[in-house]
PDB file of N, CA and C in Angstrom:
ATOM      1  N   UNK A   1       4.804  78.377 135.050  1.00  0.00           N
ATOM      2  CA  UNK A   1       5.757  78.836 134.056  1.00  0.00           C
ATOM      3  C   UNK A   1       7.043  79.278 134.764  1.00  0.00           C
ATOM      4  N   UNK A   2       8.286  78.844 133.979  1.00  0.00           N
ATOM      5  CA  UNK A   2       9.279  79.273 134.300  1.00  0.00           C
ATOM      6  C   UNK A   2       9.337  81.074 134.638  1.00  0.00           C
ATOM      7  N   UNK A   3      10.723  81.578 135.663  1.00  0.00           N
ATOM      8  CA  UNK A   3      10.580  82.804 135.321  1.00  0.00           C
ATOM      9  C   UNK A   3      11.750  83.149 134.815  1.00  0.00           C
ATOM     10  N   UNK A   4      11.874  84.625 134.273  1.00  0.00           N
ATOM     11  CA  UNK A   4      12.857  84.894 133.346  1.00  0.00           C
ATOM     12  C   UNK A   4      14.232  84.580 134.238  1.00  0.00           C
ATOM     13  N   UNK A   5      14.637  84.663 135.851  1.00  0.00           N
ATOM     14  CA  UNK A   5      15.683  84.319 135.858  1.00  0.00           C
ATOM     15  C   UNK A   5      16.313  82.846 135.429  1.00  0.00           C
ATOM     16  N   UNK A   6      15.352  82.108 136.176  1.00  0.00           N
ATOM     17  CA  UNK A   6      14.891  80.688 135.409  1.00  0.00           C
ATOM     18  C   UNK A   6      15.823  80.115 134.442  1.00  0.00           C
ATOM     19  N   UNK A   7      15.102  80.762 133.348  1.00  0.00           N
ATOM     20  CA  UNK A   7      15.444  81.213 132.224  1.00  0.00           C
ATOM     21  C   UNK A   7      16.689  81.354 132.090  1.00  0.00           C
ATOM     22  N   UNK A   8      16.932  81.987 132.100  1.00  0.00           N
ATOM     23  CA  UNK A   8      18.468  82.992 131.975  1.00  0.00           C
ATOM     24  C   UNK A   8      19.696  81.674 132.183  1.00  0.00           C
ATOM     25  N   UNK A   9      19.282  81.765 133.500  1.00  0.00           N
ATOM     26  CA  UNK A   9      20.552  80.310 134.333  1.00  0.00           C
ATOM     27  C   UNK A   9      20.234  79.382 133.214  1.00  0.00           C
ATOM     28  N   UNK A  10      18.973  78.570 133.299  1.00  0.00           N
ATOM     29  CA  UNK A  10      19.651  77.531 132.507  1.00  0.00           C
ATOM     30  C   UNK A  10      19.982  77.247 130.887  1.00  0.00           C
ATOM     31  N   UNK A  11      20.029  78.994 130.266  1.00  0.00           N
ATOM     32  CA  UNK A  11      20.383  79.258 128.530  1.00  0.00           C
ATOM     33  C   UNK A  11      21.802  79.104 129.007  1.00  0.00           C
ATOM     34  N   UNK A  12      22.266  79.440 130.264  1.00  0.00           N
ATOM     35  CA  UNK A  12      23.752  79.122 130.450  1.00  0.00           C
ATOM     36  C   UNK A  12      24.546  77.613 130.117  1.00  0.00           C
ATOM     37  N   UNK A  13      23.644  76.265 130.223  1.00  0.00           N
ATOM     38  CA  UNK A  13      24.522  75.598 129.775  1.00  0.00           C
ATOM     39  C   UNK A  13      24.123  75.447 128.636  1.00  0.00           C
ATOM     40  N   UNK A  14      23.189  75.480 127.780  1.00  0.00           N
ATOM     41  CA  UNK A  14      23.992  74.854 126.804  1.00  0.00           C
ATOM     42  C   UNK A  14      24.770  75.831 125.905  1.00  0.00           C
ATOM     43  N   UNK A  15      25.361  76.732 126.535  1.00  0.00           N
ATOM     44  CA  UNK A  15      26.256  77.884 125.589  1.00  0.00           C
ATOM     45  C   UNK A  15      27.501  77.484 126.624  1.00  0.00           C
ATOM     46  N   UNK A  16      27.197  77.382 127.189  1.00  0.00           N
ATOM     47  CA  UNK A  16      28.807  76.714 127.959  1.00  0.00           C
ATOM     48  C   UNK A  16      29.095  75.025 126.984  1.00  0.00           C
ATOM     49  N   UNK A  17      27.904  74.456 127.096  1.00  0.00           N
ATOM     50  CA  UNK A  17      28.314  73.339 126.026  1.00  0.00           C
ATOM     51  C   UNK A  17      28.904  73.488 124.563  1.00  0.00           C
ATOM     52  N   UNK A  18      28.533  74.345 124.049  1.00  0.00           N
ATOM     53  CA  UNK A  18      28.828  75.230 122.861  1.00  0.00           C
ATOM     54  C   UNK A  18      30.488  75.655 122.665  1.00  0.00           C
ATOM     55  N   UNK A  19      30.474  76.142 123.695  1.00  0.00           N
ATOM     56  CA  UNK A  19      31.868  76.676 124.267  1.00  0.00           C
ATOM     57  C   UNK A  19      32.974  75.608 124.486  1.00  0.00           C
ATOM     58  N   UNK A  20      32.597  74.598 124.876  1.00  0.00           N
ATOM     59  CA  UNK A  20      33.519  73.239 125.513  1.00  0.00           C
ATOM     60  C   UNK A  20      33.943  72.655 123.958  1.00  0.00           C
ATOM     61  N   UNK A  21      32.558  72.194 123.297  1.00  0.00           N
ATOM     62  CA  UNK A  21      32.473  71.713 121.794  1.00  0.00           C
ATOM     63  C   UNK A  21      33.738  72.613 120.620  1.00  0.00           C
ATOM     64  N   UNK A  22      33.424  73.421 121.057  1.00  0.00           N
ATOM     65  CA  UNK A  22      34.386  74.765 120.056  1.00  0.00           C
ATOM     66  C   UNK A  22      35.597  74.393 120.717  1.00  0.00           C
ATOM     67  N   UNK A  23      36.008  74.951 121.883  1.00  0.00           N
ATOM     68  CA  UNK A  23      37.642  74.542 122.099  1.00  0.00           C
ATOM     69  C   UNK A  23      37.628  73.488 121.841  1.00  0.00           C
ATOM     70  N   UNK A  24      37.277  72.183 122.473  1.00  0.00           N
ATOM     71  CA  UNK A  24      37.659  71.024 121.730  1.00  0.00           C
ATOM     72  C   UNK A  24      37.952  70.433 120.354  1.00  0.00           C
ATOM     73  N   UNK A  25      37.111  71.228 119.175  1.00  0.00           N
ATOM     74  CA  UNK A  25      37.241  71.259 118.102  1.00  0.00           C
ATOM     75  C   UNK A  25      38.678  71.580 117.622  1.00  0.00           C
ATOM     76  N   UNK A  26      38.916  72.358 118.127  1.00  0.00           N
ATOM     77  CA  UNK A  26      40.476  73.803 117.497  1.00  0.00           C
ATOM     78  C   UNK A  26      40.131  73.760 116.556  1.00  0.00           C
ATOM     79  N   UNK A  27      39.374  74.412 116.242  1.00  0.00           N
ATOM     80  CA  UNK A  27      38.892  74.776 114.646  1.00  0.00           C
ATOM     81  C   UNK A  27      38.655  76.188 114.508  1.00  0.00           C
ATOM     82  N   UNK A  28      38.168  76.591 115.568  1.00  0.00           N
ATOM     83  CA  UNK A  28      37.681  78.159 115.418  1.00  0.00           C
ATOM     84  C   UNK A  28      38.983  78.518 115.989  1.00  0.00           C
ATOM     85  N   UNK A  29      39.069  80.054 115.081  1.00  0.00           N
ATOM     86  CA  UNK A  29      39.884  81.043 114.974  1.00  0.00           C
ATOM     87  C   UNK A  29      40.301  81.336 116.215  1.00  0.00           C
ATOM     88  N   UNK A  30      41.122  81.924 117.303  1.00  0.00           N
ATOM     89  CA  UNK A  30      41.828  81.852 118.484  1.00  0.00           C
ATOM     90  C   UNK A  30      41.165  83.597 119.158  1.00  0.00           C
ATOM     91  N   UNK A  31      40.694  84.293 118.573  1.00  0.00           N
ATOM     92  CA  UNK A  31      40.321  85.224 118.487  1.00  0.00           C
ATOM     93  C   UNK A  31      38.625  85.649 118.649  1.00  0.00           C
ATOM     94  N   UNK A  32      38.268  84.699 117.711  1.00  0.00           N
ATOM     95  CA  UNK A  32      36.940  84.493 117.983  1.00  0.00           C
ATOM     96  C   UNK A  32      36.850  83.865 118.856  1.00  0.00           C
ATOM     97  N   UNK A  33      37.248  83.037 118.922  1.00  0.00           N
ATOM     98  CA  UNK A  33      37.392  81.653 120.300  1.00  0.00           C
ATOM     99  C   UNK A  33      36.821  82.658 122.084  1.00  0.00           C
ATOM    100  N   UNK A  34      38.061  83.586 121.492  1.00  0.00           N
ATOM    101  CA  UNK A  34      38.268  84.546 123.119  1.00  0.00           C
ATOM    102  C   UNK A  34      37.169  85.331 123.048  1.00  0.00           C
ATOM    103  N   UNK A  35      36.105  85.510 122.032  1.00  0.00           N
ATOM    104  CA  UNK A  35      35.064  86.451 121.821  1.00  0.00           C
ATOM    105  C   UNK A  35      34.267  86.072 122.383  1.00  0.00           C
ATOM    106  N   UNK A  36      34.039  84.975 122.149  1.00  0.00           N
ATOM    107  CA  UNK A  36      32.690  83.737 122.505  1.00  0.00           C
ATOM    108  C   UNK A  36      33.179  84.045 124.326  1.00  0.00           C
ATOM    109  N   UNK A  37      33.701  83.610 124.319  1.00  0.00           N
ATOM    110  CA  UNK A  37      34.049  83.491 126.051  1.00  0.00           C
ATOM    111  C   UNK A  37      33.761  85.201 126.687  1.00  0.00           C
ATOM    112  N   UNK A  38      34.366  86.035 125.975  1.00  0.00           N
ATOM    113  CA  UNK A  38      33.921  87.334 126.232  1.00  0.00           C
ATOM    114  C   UNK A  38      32.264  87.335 126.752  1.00  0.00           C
ATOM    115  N   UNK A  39      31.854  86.528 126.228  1.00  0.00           N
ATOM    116  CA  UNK A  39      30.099  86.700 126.001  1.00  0.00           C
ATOM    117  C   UNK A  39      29.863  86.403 127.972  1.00  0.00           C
ATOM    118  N   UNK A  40      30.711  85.760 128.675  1.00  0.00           N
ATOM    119  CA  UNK A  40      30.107  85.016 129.622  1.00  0.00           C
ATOM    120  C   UNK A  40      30.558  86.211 130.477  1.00  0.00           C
ATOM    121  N   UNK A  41      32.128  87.468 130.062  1.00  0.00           N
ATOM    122  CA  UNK A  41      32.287  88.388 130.878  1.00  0.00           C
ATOM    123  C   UNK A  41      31.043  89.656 130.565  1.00  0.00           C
ATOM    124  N   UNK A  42      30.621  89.658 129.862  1.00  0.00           N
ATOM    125  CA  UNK A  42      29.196  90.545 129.388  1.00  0.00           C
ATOM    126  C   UNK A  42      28.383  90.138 130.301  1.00  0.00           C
ATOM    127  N   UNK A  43      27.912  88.688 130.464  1.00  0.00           N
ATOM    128  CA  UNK A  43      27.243  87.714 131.619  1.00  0.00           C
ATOM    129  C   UNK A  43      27.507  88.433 133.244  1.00  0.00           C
ATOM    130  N   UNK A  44      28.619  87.835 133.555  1.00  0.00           N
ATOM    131  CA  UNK A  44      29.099  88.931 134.446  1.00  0.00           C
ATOM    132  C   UNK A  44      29.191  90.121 135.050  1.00  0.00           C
ATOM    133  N   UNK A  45      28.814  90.907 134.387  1.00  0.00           N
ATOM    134  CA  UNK A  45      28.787  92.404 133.903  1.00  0.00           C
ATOM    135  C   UNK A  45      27.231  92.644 134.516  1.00  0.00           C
ATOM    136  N   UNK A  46      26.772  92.222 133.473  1.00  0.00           N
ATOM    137  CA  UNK A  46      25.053  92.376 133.429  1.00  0.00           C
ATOM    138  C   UNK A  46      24.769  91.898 134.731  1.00  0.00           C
ATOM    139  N   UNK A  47      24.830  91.030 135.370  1.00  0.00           N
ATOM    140  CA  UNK A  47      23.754  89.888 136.392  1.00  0.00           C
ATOM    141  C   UNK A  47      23.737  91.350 137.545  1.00  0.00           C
ATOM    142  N   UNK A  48      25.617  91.622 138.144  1.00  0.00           N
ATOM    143  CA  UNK A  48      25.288  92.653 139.103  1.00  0.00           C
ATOM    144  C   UNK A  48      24.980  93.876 138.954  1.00  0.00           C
ATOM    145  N   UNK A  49      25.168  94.358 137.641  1.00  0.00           N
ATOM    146  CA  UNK A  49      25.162  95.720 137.096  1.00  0.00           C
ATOM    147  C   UNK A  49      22.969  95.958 136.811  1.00  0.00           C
ATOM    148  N   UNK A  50      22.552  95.031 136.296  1.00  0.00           N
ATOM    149  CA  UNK A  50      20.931  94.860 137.079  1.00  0.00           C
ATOM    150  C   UNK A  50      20.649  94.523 138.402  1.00  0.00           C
ATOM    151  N   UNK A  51      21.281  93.942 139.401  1.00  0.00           N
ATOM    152  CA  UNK A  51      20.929  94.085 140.639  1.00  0.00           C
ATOM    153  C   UNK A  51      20.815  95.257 141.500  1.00  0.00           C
ATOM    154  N   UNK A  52      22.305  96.367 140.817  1.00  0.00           N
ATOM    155  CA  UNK A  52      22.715  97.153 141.101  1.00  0.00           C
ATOM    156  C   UNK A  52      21.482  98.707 140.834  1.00  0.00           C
ATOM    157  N   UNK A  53      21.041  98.614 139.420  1.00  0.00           N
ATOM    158  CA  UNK A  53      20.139  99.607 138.982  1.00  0.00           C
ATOM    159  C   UNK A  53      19.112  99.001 140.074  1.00  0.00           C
ATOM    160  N   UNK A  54      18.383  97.878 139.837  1.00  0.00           N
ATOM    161  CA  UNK A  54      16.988  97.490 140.825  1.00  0.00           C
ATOM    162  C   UNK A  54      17.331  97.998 142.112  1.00  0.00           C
ATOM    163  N   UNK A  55      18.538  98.250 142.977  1.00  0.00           N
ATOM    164  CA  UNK A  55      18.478  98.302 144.194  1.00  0.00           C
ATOM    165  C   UNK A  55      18.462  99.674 144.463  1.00  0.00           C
ATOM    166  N   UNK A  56      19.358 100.160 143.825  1.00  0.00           N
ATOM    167  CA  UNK A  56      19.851 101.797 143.489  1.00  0.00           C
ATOM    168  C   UNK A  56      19.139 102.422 143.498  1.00  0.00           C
ATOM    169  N   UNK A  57      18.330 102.272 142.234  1.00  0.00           N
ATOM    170  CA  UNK A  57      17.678 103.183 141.251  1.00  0.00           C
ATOM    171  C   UNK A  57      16.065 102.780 141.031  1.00  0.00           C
ATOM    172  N   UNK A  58      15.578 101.720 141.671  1.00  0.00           N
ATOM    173  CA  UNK A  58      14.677 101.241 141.297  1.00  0.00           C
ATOM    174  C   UNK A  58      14.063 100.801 139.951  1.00  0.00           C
ATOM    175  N   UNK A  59      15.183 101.009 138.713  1.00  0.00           N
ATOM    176  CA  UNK A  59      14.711 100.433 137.833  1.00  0.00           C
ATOM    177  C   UNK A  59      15.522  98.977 136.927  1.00  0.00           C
ATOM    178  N   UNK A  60      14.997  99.204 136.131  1.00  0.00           N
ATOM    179  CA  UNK A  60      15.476  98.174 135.354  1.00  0.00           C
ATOM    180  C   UNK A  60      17.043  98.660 134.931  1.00  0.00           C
ATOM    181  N   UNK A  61      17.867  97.390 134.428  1.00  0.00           N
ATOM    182  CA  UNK A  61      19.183  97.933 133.989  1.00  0.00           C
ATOM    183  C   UNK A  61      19.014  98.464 132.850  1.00  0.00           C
ATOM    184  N   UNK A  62      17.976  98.311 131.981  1.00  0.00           N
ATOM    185  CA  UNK A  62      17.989  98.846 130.561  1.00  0.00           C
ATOM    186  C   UNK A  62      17.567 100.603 130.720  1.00  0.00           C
ATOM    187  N   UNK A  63      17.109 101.281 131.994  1.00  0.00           N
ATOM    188  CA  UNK A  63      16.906 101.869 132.019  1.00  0.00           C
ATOM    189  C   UNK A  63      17.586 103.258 132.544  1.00  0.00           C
ATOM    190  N   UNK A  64      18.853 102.571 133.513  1.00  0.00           N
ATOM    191  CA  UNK A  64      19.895 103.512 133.920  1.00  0.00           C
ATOM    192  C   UNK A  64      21.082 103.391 132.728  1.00  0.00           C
ATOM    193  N   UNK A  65      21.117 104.404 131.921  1.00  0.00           N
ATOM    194  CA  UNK A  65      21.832 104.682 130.528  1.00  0.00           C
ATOM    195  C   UNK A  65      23.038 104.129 130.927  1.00  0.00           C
ATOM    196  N   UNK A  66      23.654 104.917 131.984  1.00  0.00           N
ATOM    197  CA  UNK A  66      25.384 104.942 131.871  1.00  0.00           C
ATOM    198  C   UNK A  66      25.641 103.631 132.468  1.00  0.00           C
ATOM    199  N   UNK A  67      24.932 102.019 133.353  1.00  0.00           N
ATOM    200  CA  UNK A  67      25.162 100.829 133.535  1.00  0.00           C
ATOM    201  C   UNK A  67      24.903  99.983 132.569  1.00  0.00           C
ATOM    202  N   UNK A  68      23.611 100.431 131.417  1.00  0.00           N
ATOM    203  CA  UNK A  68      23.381  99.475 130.877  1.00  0.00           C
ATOM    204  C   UNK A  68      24.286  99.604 129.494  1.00  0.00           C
ATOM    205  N   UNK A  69      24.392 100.980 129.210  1.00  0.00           N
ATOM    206  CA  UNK A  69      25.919 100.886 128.331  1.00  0.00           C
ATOM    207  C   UNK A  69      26.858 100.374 128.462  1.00  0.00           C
ATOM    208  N   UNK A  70      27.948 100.312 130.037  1.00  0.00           N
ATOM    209  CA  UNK A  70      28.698 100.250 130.346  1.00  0.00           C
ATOM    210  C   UNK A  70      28.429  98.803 130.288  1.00  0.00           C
ATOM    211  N   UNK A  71      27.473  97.555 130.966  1.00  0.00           N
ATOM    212  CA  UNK A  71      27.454  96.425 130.397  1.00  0.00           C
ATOM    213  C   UNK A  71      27.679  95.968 128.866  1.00  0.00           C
ATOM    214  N   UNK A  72      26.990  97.049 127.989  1.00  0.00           N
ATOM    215  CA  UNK A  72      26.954  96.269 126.648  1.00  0.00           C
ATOM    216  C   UNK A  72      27.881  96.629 125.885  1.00  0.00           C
ATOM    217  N   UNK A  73      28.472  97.062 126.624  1.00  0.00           N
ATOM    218  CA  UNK A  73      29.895  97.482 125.464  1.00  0.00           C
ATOM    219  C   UNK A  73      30.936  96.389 126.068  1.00  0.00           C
ATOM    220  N   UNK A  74      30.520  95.054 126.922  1.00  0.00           N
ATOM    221  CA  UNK A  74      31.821  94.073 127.256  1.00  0.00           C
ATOM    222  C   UNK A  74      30.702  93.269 126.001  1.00  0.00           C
ATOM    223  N   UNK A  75      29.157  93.001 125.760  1.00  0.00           N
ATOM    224  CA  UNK A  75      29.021  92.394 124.316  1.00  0.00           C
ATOM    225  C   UNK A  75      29.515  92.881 123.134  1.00  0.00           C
ATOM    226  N   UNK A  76      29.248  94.232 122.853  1.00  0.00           N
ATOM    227  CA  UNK A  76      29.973  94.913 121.496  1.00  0.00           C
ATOM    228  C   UNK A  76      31.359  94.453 121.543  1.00  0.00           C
ATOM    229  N   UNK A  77      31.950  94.370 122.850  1.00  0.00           N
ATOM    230  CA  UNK A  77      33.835  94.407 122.375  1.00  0.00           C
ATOM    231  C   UNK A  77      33.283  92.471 121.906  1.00  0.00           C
ATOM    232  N   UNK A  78      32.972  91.894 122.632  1.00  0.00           N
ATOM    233  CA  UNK A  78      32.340  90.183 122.176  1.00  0.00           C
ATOM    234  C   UNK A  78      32.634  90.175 120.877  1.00  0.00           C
ATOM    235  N   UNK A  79      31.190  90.296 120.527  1.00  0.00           N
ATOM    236  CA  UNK A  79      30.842  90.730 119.093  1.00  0.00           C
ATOM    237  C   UNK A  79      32.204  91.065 117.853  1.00  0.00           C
ATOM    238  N   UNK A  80      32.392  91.956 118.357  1.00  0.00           N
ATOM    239  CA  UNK A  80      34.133  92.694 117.750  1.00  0.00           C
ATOM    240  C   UNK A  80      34.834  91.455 117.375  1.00  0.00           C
ATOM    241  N   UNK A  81      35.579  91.281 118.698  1.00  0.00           N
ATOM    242  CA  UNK A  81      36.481  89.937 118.425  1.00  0.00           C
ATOM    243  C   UNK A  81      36.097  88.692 117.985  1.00  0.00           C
ATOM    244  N   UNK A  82      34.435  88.177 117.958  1.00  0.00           N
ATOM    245  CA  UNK A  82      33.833  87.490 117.000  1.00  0.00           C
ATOM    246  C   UNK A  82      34.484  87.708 115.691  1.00  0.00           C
ATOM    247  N   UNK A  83      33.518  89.072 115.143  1.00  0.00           N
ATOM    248  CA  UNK A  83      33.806  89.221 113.796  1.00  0.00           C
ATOM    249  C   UNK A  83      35.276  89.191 113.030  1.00  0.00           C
ATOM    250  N   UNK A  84      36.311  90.177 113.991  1.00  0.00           N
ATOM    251  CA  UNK A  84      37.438  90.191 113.737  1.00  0.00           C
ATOM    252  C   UNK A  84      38.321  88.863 113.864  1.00  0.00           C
ATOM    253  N   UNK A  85      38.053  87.343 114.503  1.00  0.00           N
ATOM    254  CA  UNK A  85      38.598  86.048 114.295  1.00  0.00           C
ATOM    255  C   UNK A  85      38.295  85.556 113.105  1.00  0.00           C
ATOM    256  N   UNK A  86      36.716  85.350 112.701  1.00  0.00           N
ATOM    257  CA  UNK A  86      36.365  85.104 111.416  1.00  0.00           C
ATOM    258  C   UNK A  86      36.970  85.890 110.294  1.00  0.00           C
ATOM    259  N   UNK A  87      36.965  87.387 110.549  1.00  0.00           N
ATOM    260  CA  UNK A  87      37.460  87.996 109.076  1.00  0.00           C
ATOM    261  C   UNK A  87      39.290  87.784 109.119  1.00  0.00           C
ATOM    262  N   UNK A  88      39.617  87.549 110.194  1.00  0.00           N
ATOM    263  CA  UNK A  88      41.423  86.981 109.968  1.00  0.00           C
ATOM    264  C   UNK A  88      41.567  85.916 109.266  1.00  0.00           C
ATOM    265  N   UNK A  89      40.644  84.695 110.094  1.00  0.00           N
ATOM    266  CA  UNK A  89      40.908  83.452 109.348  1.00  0.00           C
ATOM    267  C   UNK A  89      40.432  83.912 107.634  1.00  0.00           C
ATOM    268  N   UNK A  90      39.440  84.097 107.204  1.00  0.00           N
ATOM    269  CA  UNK A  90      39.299  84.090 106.158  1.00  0.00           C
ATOM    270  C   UNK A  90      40.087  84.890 105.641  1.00  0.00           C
ATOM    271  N   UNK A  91      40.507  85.922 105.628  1.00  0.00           N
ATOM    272  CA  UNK A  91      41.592  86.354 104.766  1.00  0.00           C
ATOM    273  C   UNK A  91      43.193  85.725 104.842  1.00  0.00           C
ATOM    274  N   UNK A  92      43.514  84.907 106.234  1.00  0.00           N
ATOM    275  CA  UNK A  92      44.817  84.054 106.119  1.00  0.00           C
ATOM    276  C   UNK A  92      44.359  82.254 105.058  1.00  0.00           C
ATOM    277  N   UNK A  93      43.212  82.343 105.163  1.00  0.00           N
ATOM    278  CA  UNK A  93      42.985  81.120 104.286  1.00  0.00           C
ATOM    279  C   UNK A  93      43.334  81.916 102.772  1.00  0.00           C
ATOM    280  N   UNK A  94      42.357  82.942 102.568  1.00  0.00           N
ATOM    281  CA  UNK A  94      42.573  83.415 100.828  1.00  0.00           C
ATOM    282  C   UNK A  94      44.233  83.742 100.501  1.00  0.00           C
ATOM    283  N   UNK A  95      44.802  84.225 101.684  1.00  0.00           N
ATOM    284  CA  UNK A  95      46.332  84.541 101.299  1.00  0.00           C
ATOM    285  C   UNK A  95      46.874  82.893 100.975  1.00  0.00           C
ATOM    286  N   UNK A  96      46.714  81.893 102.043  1.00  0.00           N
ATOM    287  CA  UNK A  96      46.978  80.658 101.278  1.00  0.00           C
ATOM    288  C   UNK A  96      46.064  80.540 100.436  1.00  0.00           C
ATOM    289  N   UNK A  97      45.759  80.506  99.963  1.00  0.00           N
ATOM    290  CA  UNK A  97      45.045  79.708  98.622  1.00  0.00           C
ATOM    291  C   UNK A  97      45.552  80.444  97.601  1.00  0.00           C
ATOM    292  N   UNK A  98      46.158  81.736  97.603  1.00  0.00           N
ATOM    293  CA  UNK A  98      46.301  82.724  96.510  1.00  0.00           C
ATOM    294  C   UNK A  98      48.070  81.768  96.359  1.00  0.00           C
ATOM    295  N   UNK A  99      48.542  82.167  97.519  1.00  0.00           N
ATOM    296  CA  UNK A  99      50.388  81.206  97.480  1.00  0.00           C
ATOM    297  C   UNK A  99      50.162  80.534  96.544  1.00  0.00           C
ATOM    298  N   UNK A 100      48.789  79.357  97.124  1.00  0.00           N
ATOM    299  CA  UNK A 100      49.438  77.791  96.818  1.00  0.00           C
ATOM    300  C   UNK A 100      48.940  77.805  94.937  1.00  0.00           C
ATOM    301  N   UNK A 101      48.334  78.928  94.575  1.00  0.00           N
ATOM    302  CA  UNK A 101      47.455  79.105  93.539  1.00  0.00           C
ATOM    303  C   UNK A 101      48.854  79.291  92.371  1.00  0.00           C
ATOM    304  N   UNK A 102      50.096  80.432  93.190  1.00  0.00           N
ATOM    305  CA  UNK A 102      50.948  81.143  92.838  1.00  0.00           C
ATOM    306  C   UNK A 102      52.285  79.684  92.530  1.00  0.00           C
ATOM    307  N   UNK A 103      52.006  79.106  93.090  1.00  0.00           N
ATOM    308  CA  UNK A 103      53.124  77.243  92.910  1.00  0.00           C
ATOM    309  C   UNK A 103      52.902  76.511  92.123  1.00  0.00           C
ATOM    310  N   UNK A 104      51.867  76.524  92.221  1.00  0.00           N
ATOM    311  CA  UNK A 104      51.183  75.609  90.818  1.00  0.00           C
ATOM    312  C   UNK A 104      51.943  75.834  89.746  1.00  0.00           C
ATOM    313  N   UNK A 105      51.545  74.557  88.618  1.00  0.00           N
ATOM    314  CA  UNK A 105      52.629  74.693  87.842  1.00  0.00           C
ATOM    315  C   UNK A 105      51.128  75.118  86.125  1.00  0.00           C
TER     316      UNK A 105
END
């Protein structure tokens, strides 16, 4: 059986594929766009910030409070600018649609 680092590395491509697919698209919101990518500085964050508790501290990163916070708050800000691209676009789409609603004859 695989092991969890294993693991880990290779959930990396296909969210990097994910990632390539989306910019290429230009479809998603520019905001969310930068969220998604945020996800890989969370990535970042985490890989040494658990090496760091295991070596340190002997435990797990979930277990030294003030690293494993300090990692998950580069996902929460993620997350954030996720939600906040989606809820722009959709409210700059309803403002057009309300205009083009407002032209009509």
């Amino acid at each position: 059986m695989a092991s969890k680092e294993t693991l880990f590395a290779l959930s990396l491509f296909p969210y990097l594929g994910f990632l390539w697919f989306l910019t290429r698209s230009k479809q998603a919101p520019r905001l969310a766009l930068l969220g998604f990518y945020m996800t890989l500085v969370f990535v970042a964050v985490t890989i040494p910030a658990g090496i760091y508790a295991e070596r340190v501290y002997g435990e797990a990163l979930a277990n030294v409070d003030f690293l494993h916070g300090g990692a998950e708050f580069f996902l929460t800000l993620s997350n954030i600018m996720v939600a906040l691209g989606f809820w722009q676009a959709i409210q700059h789409r309803q403002a057009a649609k309300a205009e083009g609603d407002r032209n009509s004859p």
